[in-house]
C-alpha atoms as a PDB file:
ATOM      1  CA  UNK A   1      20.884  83.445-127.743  1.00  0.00           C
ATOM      2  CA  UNK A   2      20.759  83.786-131.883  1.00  0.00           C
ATOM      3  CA  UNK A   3      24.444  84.727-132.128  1.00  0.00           C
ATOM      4  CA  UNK A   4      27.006  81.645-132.661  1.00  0.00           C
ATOM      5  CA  UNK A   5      29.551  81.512-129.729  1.00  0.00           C
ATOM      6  CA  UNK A   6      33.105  81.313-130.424  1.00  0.00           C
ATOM      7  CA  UNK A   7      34.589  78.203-131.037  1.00  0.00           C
ATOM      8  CA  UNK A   8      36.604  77.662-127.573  1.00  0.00           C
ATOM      9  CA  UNK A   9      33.812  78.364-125.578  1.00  0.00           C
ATOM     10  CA  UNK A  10      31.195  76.067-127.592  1.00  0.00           C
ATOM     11  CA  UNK A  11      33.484  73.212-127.433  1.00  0.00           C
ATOM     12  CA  UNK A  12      33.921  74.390-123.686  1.00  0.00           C
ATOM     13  CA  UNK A  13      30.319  74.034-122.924  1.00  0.00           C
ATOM     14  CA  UNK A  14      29.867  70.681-125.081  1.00  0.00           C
ATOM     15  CA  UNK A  15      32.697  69.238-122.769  1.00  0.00           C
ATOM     16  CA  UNK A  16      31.200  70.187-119.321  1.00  0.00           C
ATOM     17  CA  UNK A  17      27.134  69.346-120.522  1.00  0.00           C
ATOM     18  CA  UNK A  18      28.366  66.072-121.582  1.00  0.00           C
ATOM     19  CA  UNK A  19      30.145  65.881-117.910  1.00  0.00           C
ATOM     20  CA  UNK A  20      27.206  67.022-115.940  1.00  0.00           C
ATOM     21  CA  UNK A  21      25.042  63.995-117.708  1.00  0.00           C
ATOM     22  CA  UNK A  22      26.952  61.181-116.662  1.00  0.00           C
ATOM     23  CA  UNK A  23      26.594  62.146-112.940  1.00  0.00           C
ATOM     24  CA  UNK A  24      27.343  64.572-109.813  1.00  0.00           C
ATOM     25  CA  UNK A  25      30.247  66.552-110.683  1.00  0.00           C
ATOM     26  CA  UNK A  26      33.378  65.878-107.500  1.00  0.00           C
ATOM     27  CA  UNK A  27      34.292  68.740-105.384  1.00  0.00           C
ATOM     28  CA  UNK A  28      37.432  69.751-107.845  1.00  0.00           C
ATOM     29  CA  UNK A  29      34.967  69.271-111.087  1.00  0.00           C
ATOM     30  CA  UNK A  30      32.773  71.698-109.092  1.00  0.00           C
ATOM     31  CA  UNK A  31      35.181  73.964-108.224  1.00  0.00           C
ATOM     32  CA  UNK A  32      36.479  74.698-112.344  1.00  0.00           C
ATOM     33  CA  UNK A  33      32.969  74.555-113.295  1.00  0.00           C
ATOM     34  CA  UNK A  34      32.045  77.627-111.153  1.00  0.00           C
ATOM     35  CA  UNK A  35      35.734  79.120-112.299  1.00  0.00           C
ATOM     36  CA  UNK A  36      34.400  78.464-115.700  1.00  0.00           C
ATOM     37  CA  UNK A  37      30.916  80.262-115.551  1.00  0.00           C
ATOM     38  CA  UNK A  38      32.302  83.032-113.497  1.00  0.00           C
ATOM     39  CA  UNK A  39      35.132  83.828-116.213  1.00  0.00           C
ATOM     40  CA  UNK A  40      31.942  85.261-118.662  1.00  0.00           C
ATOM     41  CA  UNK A  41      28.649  85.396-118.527  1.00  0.00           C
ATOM     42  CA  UNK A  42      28.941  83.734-122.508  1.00  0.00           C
ATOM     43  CA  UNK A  43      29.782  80.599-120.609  1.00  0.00           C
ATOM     44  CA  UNK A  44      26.790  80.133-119.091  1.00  0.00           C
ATOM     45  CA  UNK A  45      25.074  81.357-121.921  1.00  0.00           C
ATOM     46  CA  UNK A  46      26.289  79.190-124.431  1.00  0.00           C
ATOM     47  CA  UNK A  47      25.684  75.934-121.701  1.00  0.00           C
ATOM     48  CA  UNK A  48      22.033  77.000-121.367  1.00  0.00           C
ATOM     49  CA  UNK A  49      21.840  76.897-124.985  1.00  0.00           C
ATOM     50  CA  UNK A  50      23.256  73.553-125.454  1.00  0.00           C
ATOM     51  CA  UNK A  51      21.171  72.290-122.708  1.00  0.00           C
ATOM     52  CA  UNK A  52      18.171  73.431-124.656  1.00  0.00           C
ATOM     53  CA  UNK A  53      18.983  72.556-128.012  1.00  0.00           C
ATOM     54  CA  UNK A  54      19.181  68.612-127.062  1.00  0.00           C
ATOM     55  CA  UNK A  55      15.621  69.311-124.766  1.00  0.00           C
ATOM     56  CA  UNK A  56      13.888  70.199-127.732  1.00  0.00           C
ATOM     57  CA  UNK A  57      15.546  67.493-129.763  1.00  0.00           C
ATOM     58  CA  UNK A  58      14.800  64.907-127.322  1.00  0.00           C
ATOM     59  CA  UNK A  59      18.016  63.389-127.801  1.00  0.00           C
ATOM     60  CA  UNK A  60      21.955  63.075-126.488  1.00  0.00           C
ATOM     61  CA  UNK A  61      24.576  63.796-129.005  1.00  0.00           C
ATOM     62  CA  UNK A  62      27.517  61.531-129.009  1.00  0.00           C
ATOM     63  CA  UNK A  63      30.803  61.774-127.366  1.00  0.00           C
ATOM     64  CA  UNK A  64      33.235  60.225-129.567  1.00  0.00           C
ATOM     65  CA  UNK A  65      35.458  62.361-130.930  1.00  0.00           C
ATOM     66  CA  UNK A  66      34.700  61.772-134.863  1.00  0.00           C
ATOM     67  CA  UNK A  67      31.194  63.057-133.638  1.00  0.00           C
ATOM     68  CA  UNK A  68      32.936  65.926-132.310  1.00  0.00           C
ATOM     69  CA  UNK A  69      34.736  66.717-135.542  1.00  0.00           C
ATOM     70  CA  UNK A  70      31.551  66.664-137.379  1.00  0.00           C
ATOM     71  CA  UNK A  71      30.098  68.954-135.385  1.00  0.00           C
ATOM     72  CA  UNK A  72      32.856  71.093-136.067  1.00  0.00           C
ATOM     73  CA  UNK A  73      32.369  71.228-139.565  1.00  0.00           C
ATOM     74  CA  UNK A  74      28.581  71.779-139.580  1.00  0.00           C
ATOM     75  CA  UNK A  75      28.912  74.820-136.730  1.00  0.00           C
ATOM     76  CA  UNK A  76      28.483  76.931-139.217  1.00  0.00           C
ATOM     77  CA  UNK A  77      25.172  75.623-140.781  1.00  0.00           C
ATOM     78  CA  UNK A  78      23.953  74.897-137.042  1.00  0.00           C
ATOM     79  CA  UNK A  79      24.526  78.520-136.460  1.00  0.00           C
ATOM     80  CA  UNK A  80      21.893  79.714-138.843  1.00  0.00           C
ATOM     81  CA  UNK A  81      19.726  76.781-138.000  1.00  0.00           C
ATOM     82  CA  UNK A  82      20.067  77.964-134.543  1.00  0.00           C
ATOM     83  CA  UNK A  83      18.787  81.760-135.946  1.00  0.00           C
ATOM     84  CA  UNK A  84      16.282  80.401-137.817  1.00  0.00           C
ATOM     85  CA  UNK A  85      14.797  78.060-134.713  1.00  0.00           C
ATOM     86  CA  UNK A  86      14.701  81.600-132.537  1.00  0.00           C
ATOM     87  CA  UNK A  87      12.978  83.723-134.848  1.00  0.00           C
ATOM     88  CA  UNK A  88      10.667  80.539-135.360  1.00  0.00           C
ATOM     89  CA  UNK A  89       9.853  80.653-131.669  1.00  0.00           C
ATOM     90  CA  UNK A  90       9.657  84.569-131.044  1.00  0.00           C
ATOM     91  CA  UNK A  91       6.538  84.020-133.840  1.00  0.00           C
ATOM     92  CA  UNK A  92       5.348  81.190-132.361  1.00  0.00           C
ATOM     93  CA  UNK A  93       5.362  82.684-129.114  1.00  0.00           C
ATOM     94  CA  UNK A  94       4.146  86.317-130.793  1.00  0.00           C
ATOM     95  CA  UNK A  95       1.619  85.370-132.783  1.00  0.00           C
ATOM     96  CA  UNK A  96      -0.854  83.575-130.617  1.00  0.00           C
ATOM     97  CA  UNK A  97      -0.563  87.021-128.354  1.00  0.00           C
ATOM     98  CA  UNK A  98      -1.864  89.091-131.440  1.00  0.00           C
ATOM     99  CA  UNK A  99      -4.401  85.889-131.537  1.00  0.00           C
ATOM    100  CA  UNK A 100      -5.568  86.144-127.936  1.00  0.00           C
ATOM    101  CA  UNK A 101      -5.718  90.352-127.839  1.00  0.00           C
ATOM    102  CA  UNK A 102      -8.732  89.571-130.748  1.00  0.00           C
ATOM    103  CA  UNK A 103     -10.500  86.814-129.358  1.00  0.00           C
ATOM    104  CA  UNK A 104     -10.427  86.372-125.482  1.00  0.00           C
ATOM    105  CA  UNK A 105     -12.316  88.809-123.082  1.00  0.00           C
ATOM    106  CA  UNK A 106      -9.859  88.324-120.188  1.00  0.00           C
ATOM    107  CA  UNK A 107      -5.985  87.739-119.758  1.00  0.00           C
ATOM    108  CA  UNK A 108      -3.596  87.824-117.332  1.00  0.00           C
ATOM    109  CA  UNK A 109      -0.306  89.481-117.381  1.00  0.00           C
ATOM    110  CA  UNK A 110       2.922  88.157-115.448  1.00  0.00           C
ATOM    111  CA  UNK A 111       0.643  87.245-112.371  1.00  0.00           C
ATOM    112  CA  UNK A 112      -2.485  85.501-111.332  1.00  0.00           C
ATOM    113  CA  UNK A 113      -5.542  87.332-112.036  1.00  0.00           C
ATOM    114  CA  UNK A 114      -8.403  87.295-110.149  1.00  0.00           C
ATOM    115  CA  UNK A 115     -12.167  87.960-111.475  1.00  0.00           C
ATOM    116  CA  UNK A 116     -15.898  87.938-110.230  1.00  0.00           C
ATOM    117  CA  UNK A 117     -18.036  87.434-113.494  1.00  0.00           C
ATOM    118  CA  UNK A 118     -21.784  88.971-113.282  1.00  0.00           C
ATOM    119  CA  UNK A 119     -23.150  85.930-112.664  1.00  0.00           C
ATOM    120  CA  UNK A 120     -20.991  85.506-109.618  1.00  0.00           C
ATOM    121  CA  UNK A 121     -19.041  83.118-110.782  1.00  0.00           C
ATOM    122  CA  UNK A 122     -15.417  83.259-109.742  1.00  0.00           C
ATOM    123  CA  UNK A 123     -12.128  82.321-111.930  1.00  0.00           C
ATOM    124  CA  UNK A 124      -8.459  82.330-111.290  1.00  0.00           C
ATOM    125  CA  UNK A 125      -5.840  82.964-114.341  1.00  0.00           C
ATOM    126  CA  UNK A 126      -2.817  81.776-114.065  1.00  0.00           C
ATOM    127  CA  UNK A 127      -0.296  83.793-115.542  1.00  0.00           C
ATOM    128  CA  UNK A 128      -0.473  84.088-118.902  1.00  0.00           C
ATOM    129  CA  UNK A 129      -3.985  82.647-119.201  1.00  0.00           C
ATOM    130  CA  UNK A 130      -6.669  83.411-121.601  1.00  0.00           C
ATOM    131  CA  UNK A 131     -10.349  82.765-121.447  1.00  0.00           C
ATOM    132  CA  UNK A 132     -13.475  84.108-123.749  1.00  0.00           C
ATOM    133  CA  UNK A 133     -16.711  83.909-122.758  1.00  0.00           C
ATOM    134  CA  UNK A 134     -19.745  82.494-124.748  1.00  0.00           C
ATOM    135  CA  UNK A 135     -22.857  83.270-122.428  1.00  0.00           C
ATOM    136  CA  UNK A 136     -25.750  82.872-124.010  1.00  0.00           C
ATOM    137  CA  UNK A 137     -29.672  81.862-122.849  1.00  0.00           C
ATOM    138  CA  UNK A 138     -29.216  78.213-122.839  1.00  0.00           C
ATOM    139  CA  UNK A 139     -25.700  78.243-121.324  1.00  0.00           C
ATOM    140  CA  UNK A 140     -22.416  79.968-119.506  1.00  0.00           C
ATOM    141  CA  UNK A 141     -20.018  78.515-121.758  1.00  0.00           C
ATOM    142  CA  UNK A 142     -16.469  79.762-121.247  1.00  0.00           C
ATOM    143  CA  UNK A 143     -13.063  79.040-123.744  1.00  0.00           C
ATOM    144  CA  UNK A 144      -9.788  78.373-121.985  1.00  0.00           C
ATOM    145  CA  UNK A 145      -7.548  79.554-125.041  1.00  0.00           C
ATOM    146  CA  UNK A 146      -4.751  78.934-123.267  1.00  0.00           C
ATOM    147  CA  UNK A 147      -3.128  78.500-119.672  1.00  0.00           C
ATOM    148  CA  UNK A 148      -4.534  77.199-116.694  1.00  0.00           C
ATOM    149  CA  UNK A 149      -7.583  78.912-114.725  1.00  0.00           C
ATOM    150  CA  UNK A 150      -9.530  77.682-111.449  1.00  0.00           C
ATOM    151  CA  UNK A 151     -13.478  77.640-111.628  1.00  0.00           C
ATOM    152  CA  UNK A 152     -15.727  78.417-109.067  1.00  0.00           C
ATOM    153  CA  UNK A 153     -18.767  78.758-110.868  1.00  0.00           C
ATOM    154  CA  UNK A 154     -21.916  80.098-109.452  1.00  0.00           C
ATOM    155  CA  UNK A 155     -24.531  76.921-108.648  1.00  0.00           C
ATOM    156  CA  UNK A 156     -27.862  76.556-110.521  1.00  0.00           C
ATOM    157  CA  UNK A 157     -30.847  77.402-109.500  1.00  0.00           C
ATOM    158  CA  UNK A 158     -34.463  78.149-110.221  1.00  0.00           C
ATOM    159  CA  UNK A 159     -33.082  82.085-110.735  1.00  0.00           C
ATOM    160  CA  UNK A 160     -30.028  80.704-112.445  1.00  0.00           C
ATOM    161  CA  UNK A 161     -30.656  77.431-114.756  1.00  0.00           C
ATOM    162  CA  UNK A 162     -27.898  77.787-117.164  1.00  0.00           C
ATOM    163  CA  UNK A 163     -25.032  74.799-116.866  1.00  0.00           C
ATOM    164  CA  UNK A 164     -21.543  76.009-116.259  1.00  0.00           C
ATOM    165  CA  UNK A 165     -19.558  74.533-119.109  1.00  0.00           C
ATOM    166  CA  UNK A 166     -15.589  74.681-119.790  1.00  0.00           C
ATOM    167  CA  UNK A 167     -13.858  74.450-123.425  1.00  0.00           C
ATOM    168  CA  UNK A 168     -10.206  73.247-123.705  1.00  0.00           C
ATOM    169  CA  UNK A 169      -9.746  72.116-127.067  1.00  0.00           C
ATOM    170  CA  UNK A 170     -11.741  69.374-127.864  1.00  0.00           C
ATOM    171  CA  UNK A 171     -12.600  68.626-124.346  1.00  0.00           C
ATOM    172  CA  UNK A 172     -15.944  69.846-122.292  1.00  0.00           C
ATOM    173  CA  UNK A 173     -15.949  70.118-118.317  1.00  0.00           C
ATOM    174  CA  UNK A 174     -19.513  71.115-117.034  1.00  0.00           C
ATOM    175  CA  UNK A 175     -19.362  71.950-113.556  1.00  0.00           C
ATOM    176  CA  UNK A 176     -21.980  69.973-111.007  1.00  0.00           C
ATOM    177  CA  UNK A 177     -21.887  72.333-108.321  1.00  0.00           C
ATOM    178  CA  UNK A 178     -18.001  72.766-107.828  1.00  0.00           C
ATOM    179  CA  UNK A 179     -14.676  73.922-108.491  1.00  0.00           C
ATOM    180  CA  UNK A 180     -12.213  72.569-110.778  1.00  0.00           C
ATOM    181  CA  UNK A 181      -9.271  73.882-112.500  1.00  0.00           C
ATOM    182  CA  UNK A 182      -8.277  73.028-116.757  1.00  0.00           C
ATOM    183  CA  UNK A 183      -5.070  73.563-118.117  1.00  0.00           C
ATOM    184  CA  UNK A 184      -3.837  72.375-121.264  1.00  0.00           C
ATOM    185  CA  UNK A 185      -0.577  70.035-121.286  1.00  0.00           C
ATOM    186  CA  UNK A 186       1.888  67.772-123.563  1.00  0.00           C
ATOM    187  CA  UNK A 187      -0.938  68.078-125.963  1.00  0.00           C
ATOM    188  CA  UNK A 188      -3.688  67.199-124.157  1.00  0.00           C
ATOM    189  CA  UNK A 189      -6.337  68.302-121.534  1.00  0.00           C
ATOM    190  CA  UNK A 190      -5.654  67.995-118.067  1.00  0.00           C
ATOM    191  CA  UNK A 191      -8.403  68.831-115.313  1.00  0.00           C
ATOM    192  CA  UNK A 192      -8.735  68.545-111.540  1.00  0.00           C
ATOM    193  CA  UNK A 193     -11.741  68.586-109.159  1.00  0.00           C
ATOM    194  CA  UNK A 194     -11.481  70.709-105.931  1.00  0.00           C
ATOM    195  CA  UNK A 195     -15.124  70.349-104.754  1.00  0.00           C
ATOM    196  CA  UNK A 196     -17.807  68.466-105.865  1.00  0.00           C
ATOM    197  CA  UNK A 197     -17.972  66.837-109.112  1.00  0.00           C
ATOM    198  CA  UNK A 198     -17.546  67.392-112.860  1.00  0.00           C
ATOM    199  CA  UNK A 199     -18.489  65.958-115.728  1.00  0.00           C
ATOM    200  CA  UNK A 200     -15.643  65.560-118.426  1.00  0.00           C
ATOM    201  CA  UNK A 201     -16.643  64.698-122.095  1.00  0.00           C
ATOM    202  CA  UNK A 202     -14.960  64.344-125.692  1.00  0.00           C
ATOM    203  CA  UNK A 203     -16.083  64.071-128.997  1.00  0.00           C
ATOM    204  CA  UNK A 204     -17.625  60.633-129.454  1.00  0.00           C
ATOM    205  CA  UNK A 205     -19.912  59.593-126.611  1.00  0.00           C
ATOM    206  CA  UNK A 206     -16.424  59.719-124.433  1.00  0.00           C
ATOM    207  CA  UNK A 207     -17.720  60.819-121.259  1.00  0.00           C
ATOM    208  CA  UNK A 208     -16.968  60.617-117.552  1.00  0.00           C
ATOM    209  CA  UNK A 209     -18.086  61.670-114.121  1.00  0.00           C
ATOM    210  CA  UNK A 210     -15.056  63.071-111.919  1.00  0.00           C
ATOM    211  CA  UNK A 211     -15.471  63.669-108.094  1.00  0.00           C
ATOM    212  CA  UNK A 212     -13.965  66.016-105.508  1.00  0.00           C
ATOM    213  CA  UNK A 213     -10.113  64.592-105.828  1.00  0.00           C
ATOM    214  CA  UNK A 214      -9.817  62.846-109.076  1.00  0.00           C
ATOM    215  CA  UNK A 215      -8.101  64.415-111.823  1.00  0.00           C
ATOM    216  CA  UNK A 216      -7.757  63.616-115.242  1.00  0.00           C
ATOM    217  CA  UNK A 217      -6.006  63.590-118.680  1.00  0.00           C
ATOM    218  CA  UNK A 218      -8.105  63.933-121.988  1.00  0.00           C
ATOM    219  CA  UNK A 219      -6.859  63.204-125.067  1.00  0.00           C
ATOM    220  CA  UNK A 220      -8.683  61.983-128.709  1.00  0.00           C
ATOM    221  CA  UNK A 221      -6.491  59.112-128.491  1.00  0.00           C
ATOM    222  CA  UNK A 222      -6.489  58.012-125.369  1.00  0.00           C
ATOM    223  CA  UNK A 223     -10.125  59.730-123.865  1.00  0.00           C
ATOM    224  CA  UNK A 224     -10.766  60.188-120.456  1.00  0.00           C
ATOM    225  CA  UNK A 225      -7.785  58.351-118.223  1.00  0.00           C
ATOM    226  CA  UNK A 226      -7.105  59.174-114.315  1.00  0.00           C
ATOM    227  CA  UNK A 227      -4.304  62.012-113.732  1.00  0.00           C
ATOM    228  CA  UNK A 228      -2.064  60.694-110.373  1.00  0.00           C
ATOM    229  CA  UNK A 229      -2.083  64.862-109.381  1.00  0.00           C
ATOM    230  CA  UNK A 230      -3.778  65.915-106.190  1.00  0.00           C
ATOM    231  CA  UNK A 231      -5.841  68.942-107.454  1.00  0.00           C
ATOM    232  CA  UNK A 232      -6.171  70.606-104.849  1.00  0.00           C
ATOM    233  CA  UNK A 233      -2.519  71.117-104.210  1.00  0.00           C
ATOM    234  CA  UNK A 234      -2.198  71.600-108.101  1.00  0.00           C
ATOM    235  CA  UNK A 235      -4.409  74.553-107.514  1.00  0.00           C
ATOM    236  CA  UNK A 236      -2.196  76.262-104.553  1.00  0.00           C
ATOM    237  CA  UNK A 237      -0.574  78.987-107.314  1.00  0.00           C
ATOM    238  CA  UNK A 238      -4.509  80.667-106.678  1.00  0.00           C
ATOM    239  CA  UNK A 239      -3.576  81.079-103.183  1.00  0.00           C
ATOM    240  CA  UNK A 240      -0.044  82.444-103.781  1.00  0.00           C
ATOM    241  CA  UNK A 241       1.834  79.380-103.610  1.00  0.00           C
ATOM    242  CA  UNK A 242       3.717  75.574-105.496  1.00  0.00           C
ATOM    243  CA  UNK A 243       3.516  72.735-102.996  1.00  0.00           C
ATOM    244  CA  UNK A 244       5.747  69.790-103.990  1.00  0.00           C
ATOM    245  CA  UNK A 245       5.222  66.774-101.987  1.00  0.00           C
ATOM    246  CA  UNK A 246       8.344  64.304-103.199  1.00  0.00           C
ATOM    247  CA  UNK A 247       7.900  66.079-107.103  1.00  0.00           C
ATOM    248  CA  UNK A 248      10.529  65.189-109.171  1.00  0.00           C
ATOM    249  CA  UNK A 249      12.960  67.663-110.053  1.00  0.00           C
ATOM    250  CA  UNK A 250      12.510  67.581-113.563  1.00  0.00           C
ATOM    251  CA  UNK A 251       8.377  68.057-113.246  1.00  0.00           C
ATOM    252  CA  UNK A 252       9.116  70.729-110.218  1.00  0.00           C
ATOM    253  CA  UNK A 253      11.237  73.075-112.676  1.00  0.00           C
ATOM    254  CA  UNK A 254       8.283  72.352-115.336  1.00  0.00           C
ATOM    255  CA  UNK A 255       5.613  73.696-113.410  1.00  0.00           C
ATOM    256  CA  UNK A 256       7.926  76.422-112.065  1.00  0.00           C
ATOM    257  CA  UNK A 257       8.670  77.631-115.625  1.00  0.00           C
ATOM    258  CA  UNK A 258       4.590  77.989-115.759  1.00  0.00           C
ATOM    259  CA  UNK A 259       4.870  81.099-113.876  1.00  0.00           C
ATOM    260  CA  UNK A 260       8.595  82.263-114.419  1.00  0.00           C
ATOM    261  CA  UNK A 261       9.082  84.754-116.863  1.00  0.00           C
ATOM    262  CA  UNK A 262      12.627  83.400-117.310  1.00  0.00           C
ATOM    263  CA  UNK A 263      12.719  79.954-117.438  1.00  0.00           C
ATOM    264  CA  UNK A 264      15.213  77.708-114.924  1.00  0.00           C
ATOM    265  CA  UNK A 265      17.424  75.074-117.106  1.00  0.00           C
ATOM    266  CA  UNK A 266      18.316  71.608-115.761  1.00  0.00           C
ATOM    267  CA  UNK A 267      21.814  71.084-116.969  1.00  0.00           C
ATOM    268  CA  UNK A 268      22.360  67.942-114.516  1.00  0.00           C
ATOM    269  CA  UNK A 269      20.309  65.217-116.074  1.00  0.00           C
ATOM    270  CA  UNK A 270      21.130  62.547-113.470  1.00  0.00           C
ATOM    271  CA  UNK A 271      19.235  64.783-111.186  1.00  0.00           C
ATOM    272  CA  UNK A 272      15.887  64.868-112.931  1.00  0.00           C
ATOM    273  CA  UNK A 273      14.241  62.634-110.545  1.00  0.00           C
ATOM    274  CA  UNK A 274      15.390  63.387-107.332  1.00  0.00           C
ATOM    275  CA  UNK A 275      12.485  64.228-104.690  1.00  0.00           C
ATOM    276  CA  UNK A 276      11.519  68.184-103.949  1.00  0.00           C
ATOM    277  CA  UNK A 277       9.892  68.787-101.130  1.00  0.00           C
ATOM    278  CA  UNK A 278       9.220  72.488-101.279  1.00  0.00           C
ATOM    279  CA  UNK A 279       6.779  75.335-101.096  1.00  0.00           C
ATOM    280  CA  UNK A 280       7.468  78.333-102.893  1.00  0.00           C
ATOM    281  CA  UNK A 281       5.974  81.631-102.783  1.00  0.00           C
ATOM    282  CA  UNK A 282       4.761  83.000-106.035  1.00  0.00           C
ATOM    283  CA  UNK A 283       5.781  86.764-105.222  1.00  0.00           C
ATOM    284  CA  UNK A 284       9.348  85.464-104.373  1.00  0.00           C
ATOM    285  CA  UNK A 285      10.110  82.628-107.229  1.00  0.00           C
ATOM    286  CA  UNK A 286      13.595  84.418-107.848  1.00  0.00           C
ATOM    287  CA  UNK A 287      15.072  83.737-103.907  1.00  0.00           C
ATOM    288  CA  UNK A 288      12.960  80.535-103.949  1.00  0.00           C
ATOM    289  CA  UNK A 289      14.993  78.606-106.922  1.00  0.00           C
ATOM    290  CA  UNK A 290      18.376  78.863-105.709  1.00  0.00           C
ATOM    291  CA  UNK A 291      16.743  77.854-101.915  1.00  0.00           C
ATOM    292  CA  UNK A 292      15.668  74.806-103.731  1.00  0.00           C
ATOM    293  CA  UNK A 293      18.321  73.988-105.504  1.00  0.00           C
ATOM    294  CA  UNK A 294      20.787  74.669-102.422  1.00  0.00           C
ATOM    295  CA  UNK A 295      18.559  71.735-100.838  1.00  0.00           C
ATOM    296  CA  UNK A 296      19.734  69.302-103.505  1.00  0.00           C
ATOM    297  CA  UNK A 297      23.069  70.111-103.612  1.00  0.00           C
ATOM    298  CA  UNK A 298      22.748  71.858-106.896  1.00  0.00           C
ATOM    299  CA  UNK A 299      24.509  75.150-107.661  1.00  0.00           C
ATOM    300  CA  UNK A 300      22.035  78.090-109.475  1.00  0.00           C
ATOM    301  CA  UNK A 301      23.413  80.666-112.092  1.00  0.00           C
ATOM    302  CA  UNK A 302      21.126  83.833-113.042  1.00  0.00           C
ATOM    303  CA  UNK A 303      21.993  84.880-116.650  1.00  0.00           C
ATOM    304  CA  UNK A 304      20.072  87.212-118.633  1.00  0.00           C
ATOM    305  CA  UNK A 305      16.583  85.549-118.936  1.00  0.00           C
ATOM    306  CA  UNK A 306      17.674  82.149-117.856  1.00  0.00           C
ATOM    307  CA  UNK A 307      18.545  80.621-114.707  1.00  0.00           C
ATOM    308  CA  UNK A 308      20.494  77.556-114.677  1.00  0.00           C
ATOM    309  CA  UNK A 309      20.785  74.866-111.920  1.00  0.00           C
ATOM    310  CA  UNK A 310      23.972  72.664-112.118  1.00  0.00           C
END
């Protein structure tokens, strides 16, 4: 939300984030917190957006109460910083869309999309995926230009010679009769192998040779380094579906943000590592959250395109 919150309700919200990191809220804690966020849905608001703001900084702000004051006096400033940060993101977030609409030949939308290319290859977007295609006679080279997409590429053969090659940034994945699925995460190239083998490569001679249940993380820094992710349970959102086998909370709500339209917001820090053991159902994410979050003793808010778990 762009639009400052009055000053009772942002010292409000400061008060009860800094309460929900130090540990579980008590049953009477509980109870005025829910009194709180039911008063207006501004409350909630205006604790999502705190919650946020420090996520993106990477950083807790003090508690002392000269801290406090100072914040006070730079609300103001914060406020248009705050404005300025939004619009920032709606072009950041804008912008590679008028990108994509020029350069990729297939997207998906706000589900997983599912295509047969005409050399029979199949591939599986993942919501809001984007891939181009670069066939030519020496190869079927495809772009992942952003998202996550499963590959099931047609073998070769004496009819059909041409490797099967993958782009993610700087990072090639040529298919050795398989499947294998690329995303692109915390700046860096992540891919699994479902079947078969692959063989992974950067610029620089950097190459390796993954089989059916490795995965891996590619970076120019730190090349080609083993992923602990079991890809083929990575790769369960193609089926309809997010397995997590002991996931911690704060990597479950991650990868459940991937294919959200409105994101869910941790506000309970000392929470971010508790186990989830859940599956979820793709076409029913919005019952799902609160289901999980019931499990771990966690309350869930819906607010208008957030939902927060406290």
């Amino acid at each position: 939300m762009i639009q400052p919150f009055p000053d009772n309700v942002e010292r409000a919200a400061h008060d009860w984030w800094l309460r929900c990191q130090t540990g579980p809220l008590d049953p009477a804690e509980q109870g005025r917190l829910d009194a709180w966020l039911a008063a207006d849905p501004a409350h909630g608001e205006a604790l999502a957006e705190l919650e946020m703001h420090w996520e993106l900084a990477g950083e807790v702000p003090p508690a002392t109460a000269a801290a406090h004051a100072t914040r006070a006096r730079r609300r103001p400033a914060r406020a248009w910083l705050a404005v300025a940060a939004a619009l920032l993101l709606v072009f950041a977030w804008q912008a590679p869309a008028w990108w994509l609409q020029a350069r990729a030949d297939y997207l998906a939308g706000a589900t997983p999309r599912a295509l047969t290319l005409a050399d029979g290859s199949h591939l599986d977007l993942a919501p809001g995926a984007a891939v181009r295609l670069a066939y030519d006679e020496q190869g079927r080279d495809l772009e992942l230009l952003r998202g996550e997409a499963l590959f099931r590429p047609a073998p070769v053969t004496a009819d059909e010679p041409r490797p099967f090659t993958v782009r993610s940034g700087d990072a090639r994945f040529t298919a050795l009769g398989t499947a294998f699925w690329v995303r692109h995460r915390d700046g860096a190239e992540q891919v699994g192998v479902t079947e078969h083998r692959v063989r992974a490569r950067l610029p620089g001679g950097r190459e390796r040779r993954l089989n059916a249940g490795d995965a891996a993380r590619l970076s120019d820094r730190d090349g080609i380094r083993p992923l602990g992710l079991d890809p083929a349970r990575e790769a369960g959102w193609a089926q309809g579906v997010l397995v997590f086998e002991g996931a911690p909370l704060s990597a479950a709500v991650a990868r459940i943000n991937d294919f959200r339209p409105r994101p869910v917001v941790l506000l309970d820090r000392a929470r971010r590592d508790a186990p989830v053991e859940a599956v979820l159902h793709l076409d029913n994410l919005d019952s799902g959250v609160p289901a999980l979050a019931g499990g771990l003793g966690l309350n869930s808010l819906d607010l208008p395109g957030l939902t927060l778990l406290y």
